[in-house]
N, C-alpha and C. Protein backbone atom coordinates (compact mmCIF):
# COMPACT_ATOMS: atom_id res chain seq x y z
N UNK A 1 35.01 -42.85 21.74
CA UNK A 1 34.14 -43.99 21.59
C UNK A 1 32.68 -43.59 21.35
N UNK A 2 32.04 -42.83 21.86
CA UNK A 2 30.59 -42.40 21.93
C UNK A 2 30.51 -41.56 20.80
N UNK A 3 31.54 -40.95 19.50
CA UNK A 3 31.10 -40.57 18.21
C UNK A 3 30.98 -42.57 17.53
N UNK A 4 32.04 -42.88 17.74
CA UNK A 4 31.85 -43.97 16.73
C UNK A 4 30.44 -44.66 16.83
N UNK A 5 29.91 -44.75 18.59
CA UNK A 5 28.93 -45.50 18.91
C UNK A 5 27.55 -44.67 17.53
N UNK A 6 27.70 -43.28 17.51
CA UNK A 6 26.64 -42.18 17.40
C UNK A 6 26.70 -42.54 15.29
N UNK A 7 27.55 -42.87 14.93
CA UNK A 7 27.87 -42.85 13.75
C UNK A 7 27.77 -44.17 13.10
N UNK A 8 27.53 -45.48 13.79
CA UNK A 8 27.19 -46.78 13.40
C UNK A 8 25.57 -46.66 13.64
N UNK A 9 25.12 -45.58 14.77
CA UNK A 9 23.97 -45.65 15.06
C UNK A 9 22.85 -45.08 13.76
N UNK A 10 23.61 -44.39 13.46
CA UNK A 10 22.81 -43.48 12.40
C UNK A 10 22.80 -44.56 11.26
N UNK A 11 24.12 -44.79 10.90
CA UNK A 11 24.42 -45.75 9.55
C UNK A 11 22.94 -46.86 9.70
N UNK A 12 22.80 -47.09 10.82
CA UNK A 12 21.61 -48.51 10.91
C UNK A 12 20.77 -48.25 10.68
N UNK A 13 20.25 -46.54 11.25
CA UNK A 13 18.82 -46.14 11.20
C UNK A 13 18.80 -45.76 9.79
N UNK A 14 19.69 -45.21 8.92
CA UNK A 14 19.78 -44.97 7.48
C UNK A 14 19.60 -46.68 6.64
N UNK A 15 19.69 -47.55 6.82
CA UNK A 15 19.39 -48.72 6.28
C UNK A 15 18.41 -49.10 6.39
N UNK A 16 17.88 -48.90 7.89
CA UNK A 16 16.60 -49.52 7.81
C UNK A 16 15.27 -48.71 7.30
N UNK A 17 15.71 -47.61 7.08
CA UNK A 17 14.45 -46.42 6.91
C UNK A 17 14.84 -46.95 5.13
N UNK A 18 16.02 -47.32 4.81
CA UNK A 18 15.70 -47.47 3.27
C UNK A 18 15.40 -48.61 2.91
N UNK A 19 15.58 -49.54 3.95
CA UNK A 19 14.76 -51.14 3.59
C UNK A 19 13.32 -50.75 3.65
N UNK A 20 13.21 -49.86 4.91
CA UNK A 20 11.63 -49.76 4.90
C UNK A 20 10.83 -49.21 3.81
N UNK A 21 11.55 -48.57 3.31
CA UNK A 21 11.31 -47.39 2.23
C UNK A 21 10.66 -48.55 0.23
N UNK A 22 11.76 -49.15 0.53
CA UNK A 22 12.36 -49.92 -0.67
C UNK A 22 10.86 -51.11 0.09
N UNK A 23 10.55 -51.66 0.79
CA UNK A 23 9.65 -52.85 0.78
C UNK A 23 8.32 -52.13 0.33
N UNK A 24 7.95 -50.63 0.63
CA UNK A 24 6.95 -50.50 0.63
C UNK A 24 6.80 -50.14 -1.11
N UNK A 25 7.79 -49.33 -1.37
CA UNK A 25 7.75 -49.40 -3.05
C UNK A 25 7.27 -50.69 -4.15
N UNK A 26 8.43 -51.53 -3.24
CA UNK A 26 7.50 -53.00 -3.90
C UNK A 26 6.04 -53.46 -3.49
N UNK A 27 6.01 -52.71 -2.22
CA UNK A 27 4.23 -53.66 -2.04
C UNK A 27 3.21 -52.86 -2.77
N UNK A 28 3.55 -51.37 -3.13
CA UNK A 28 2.70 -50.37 -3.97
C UNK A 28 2.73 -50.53 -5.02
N UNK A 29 4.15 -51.25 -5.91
CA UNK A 29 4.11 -51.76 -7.35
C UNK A 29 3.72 -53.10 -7.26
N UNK A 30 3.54 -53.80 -6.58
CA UNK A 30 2.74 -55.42 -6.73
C UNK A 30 1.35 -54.91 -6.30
N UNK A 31 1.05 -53.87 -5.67
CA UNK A 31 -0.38 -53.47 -6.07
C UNK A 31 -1.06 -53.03 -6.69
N UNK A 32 -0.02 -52.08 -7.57
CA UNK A 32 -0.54 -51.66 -8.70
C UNK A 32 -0.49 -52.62 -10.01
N UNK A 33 -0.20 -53.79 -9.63
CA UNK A 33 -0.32 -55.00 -11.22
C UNK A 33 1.23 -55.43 -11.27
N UNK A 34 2.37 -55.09 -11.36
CA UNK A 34 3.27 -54.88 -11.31
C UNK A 34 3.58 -56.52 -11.24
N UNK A 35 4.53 -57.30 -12.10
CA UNK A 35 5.06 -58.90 -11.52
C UNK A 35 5.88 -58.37 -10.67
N UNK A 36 6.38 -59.69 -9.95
CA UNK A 36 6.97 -59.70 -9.10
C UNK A 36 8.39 -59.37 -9.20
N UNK A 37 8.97 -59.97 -10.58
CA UNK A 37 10.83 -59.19 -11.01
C UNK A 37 10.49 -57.65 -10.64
N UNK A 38 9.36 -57.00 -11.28
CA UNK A 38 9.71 -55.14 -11.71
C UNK A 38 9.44 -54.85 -10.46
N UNK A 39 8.42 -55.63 -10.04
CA UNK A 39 7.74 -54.95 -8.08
C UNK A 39 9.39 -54.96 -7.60
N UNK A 40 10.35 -56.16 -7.42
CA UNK A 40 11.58 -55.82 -6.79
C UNK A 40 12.48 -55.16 -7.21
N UNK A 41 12.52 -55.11 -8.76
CA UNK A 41 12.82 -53.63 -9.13
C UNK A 41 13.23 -52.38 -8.82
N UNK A 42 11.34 -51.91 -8.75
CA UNK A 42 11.29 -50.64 -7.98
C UNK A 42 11.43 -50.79 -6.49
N UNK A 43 11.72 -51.64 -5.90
CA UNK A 43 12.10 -51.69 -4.67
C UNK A 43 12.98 -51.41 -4.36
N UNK A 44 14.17 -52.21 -5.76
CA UNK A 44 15.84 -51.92 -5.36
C UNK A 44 16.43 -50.59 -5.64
N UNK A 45 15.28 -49.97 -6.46
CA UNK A 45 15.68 -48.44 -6.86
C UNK A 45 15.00 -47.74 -6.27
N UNK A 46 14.11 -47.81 -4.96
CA UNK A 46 13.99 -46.89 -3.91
C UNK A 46 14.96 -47.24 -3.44
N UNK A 47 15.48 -48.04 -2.96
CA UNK A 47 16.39 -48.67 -1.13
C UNK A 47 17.84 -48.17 -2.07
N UNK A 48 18.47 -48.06 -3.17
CA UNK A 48 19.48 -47.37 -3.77
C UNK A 48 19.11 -45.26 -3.97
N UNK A 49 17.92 -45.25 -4.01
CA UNK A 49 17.74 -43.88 -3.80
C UNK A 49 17.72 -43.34 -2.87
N UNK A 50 17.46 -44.06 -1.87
CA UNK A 50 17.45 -43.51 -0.54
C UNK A 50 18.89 -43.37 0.45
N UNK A 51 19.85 -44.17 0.03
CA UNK A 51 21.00 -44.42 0.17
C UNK A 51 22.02 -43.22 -0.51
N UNK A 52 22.23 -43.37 -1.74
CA UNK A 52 22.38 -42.14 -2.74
C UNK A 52 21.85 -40.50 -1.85
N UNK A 53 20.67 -40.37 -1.10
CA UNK A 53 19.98 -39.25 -0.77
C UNK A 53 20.87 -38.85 0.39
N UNK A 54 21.22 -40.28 1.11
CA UNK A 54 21.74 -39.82 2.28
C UNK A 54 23.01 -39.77 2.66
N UNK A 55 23.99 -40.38 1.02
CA UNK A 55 24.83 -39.97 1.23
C UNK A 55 25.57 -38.62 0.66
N UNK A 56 24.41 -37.99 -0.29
CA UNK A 56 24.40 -36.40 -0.58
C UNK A 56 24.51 -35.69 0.92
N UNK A 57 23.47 -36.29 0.98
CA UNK A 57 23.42 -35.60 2.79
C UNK A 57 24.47 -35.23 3.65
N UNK A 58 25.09 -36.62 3.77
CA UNK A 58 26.34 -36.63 4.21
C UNK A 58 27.87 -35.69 3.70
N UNK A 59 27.78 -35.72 2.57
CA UNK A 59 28.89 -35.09 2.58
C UNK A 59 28.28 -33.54 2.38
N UNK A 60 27.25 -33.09 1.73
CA UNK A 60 26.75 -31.44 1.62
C UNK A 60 27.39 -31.19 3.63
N UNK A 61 26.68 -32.08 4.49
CA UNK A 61 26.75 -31.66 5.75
C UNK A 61 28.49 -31.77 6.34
N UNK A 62 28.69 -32.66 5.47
CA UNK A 62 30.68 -32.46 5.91
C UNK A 62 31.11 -31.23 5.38
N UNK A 63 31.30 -31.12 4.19
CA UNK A 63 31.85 -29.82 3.88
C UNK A 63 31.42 -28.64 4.81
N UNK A 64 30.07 -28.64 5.10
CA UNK A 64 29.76 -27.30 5.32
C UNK A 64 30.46 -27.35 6.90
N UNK A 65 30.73 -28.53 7.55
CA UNK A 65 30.96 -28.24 9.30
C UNK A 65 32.68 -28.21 8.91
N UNK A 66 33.27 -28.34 8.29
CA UNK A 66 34.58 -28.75 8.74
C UNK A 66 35.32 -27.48 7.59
């Protein structure tokens, strides 16, 4: 029980570090002039890059333990 707990835990903190990630992209492209479609845009293609990053992560770090 306490891996599954450890492994939903992470999954959350990995979402929210890429929501966080992905809002601030948009508030730096609506500051730089940016409308509001492309500002969410580049928002949705941080919060998909960051996701993508960590699930490289994930499996580089599976292979190598198992």
């Amino acid at each position: 029980m306490p891996q599954l707990a450890v492994v939903v835990f992470t999954a959350v903190l990995v979402v929210i570090f890429a929501l966080l990630t992905a809002a601030g992209a948009g508030k730096l492209a609506r500051l730089d002039g940016a409308t509001y479609p492309a500002a969410l845009m580049r928002g949705a293609a941080a919060f998909a890059a960051v996701l993508s990053v960590a699930a490289a992560v994930t499996a580089a770090l599976a292979s190598l333990l198992s």
